[in-house]
Protein backbone atom coordinates (compact mmCIF):
# COMPACT_ATOMS: atom_id res chain seq x y z
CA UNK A 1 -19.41 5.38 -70.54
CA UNK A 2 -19.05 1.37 -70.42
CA UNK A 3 -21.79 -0.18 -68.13
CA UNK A 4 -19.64 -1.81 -64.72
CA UNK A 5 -22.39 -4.67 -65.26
CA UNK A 6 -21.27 -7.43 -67.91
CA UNK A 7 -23.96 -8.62 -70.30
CA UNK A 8 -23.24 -12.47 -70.60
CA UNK A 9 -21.19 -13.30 -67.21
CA UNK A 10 -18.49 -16.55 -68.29
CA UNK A 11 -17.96 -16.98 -71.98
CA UNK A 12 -20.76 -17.93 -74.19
CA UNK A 13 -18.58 -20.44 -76.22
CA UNK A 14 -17.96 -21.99 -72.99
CA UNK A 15 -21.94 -22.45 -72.00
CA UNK A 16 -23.99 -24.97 -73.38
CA UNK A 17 -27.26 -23.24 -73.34
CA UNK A 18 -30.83 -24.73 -74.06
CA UNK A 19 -32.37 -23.58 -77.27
CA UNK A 20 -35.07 -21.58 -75.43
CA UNK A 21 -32.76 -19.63 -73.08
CA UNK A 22 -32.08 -16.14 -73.51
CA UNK A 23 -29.52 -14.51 -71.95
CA UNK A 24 -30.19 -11.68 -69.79
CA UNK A 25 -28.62 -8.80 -69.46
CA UNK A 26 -26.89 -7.47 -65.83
CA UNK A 27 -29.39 -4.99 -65.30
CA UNK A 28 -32.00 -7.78 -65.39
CA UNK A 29 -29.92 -9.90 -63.26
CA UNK A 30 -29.96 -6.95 -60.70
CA UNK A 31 -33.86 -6.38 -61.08
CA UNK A 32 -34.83 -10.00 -61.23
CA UNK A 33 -33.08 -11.52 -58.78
CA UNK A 34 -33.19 -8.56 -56.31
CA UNK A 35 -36.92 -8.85 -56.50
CA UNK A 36 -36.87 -12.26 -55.63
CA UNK A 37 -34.53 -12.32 -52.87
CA UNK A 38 -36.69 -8.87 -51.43
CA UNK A 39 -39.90 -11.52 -51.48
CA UNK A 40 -38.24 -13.95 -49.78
CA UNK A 41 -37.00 -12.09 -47.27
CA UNK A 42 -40.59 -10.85 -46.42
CA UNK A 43 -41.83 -14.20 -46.53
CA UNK A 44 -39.01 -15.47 -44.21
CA UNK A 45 -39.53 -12.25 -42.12
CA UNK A 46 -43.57 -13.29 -41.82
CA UNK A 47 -42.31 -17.19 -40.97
CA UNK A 48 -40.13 -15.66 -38.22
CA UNK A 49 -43.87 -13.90 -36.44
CA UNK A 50 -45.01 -17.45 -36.51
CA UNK A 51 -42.06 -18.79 -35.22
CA UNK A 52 -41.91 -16.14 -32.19
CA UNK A 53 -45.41 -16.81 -31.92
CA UNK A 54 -45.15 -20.66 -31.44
CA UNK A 55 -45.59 -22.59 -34.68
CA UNK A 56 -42.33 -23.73 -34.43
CA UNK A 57 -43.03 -26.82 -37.04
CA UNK A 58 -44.56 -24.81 -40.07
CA UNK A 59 -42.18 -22.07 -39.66
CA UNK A 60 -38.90 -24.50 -39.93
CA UNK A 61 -40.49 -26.36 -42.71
CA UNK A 62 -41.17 -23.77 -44.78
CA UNK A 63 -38.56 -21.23 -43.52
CA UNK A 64 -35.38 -23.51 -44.22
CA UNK A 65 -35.97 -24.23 -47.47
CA UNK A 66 -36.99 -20.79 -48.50
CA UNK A 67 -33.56 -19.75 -47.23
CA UNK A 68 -31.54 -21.92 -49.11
CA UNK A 69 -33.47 -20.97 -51.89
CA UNK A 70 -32.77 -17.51 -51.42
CA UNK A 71 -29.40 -17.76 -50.87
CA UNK A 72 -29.03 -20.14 -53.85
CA UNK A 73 -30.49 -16.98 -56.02
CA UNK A 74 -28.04 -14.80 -54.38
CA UNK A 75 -25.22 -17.14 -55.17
CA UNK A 76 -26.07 -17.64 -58.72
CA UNK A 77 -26.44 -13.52 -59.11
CA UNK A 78 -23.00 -13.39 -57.57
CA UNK A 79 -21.46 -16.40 -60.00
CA UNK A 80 -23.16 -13.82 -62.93
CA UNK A 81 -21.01 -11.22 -62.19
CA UNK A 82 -17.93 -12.85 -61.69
CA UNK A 83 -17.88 -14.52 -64.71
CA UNK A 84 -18.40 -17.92 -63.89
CA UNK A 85 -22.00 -18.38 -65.44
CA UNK A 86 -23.94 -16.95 -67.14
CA UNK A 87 -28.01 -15.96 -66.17
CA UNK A 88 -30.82 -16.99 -68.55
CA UNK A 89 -34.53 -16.60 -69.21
CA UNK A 90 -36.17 -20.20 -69.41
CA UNK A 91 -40.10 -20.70 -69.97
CA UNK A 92 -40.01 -17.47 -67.33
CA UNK A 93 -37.78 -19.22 -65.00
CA UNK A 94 -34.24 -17.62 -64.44
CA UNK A 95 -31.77 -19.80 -64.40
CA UNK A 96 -27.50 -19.89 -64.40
CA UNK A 97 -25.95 -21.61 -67.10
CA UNK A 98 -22.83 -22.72 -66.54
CA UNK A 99 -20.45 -25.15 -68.87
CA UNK A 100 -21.90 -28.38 -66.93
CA UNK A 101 -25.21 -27.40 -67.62
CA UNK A 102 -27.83 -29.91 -69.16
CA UNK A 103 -24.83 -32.76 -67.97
CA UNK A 104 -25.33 -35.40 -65.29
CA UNK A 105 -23.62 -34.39 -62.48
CA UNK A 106 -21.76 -36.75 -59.91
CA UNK A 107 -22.89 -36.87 -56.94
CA UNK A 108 -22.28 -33.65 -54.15
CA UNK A 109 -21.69 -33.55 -51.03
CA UNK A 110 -24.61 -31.43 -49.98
CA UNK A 111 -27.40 -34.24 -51.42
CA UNK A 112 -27.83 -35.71 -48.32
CA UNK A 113 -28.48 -32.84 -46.67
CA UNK A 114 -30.77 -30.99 -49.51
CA UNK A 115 -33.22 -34.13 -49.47
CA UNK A 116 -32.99 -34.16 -45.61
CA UNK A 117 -33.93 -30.61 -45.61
CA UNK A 118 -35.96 -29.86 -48.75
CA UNK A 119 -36.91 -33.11 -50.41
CA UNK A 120 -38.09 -35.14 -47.73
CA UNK A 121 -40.75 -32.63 -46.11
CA UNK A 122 -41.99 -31.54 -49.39
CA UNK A 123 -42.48 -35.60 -50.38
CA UNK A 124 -44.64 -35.66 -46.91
CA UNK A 125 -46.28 -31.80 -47.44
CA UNK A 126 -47.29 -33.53 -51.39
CA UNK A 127 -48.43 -36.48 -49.86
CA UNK A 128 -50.54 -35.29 -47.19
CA UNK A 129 -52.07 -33.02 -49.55
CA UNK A 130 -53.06 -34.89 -52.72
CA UNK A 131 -53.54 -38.09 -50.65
CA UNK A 132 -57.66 -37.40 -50.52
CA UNK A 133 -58.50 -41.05 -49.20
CA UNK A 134 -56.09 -41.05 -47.03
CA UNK A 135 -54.45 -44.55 -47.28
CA UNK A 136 -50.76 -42.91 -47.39
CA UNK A 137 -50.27 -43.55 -51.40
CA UNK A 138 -51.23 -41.63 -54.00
CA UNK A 139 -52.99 -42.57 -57.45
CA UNK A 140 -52.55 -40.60 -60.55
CA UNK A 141 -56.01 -39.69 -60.63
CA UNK A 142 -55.34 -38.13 -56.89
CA UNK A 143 -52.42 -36.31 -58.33
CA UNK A 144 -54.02 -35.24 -61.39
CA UNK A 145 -56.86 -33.56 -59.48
CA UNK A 146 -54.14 -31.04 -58.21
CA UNK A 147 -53.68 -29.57 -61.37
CA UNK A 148 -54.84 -27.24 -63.51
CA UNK A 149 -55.25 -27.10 -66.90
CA UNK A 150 -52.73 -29.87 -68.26
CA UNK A 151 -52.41 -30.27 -71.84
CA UNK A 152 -52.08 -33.38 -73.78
CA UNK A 153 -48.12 -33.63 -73.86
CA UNK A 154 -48.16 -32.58 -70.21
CA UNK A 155 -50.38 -35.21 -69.36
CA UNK A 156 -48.57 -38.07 -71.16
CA UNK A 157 -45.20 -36.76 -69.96
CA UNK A 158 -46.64 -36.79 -66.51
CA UNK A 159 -48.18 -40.57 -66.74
CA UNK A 160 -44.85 -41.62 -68.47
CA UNK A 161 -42.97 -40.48 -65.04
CA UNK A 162 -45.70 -41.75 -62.86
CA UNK A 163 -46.05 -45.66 -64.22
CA UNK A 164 -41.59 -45.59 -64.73
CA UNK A 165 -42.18 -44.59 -60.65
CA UNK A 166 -44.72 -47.04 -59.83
CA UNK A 167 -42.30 -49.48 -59.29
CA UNK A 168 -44.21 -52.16 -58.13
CA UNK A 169 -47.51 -51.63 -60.96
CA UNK A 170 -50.29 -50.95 -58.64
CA UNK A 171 -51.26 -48.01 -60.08
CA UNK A 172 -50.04 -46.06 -57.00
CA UNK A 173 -46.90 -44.06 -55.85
CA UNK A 174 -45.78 -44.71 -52.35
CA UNK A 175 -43.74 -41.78 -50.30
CA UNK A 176 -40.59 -43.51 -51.50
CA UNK A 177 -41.85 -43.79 -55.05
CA UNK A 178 -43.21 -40.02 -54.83
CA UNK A 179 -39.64 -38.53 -53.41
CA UNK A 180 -37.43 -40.46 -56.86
CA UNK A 181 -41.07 -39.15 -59.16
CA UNK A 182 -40.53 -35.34 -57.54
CA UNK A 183 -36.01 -35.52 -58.33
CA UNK A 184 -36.95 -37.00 -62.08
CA UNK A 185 -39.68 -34.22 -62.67
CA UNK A 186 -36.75 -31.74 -61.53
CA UNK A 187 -34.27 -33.37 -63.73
CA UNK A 188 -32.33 -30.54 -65.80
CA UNK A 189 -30.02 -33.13 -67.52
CA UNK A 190 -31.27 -32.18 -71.21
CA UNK A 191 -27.76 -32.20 -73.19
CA UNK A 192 -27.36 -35.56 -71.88
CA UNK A 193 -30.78 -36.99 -73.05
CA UNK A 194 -30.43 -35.12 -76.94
CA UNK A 195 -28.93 -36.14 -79.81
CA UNK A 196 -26.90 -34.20 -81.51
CA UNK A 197 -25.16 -30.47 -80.46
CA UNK A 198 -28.48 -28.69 -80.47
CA UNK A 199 -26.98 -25.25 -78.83
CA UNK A 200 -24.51 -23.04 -80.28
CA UNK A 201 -21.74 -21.09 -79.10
CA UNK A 202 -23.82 -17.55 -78.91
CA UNK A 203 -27.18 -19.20 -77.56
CA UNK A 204 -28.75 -18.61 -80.13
């Protein structure tokens, strides 16, 4: 009997996929992203207690943008399924590739309201954090401390972002500077920064 689950969602010739994805099939679509959507909707359901109970702030902060984050793994699921993507395994991330992927995209609609919503608190959560002396900018040293076990390629790559960031050479990032360093380190316009046609038409 043929599975009612397609294996590859929109067309691989179609996709351009990075050289580390593989595809997944539907039944990992189902298991993967259900799993992740059931977590988030505990963790929204224990931000909602806090909320009733009156930390109204953290709740919002953190409860917002785990719902468009859920809802964005919903829609991607859904955009599997009907053909008009396809879902991927990337260094244990899952991810939709679509036609546009690893292309710079023009500008949507919905940015202003995505860095209102997400980007903007997390550049003042990331701040607040790693910001140990407290003089509202943050040194690479600071922001090294926060991590754990970076290796050498990591750490250059890292530097490379921070001084291109550090727009004024002070060896410091200021919020502004720490919001463009935070969309650049999230960057996923790889087919647009390679030369060559690195990925093939069965992502392989």
């Amino acid at each position: 009997m043929p599975s009612l689950l397609p294996e590859t969602g929109a067309k691989m010739a179609d996709i351009n996929f990075h050289p580390d994805d593989r595809v997944m099939s539907g039944i990992e679509v189902v298991k993967n992203g259900g799993t992740m959507v059931l977590a988030l909707l505990i963790f929204e359901g224990m931000l909602y207690v806090m909320y009733m109970e009156g930390e109204v702030i953290m709740s919002l902060l953190c409860g917002i943008p785990l719902g468009l984050i859920m809802i964005a793994i919903a829609c991607q699921c859904v955009m599997h399924f009907l053909g008009l993507g396809t879902m991927v395994i990337n260094e244990g991330s899952m991810i939709l590739r679509t036609p546009r992927s690893g292309k710079k995209r023009g500008k949507s609609f919905l940015d202003p309201l995505l860095e209102r919503v997400i980007l903007s608190p997390m550049t003042r959560l990331i701040m607040r954090d790693m910001d140990k002396d407290g003089d509202g900018r943050l040194s690479f040293k600071e922001f090294l401390d926060e991590m754990d076990d970076v290796s050498k390629s990591e750490y250059l790559e890292m530097q490379e972002l921070f001084e291109k960031h550090d727009k004024d050479h002070d060896g410091y990032l200021t919020p502004s500077e720490l919001k463009e360093f935070i969309k650049e380190s999230g960057d996923d316009n790889w087919a647009e920064k390679k030369e060559g046609n690195w990925w093939s038409d069965d992502g392989n």
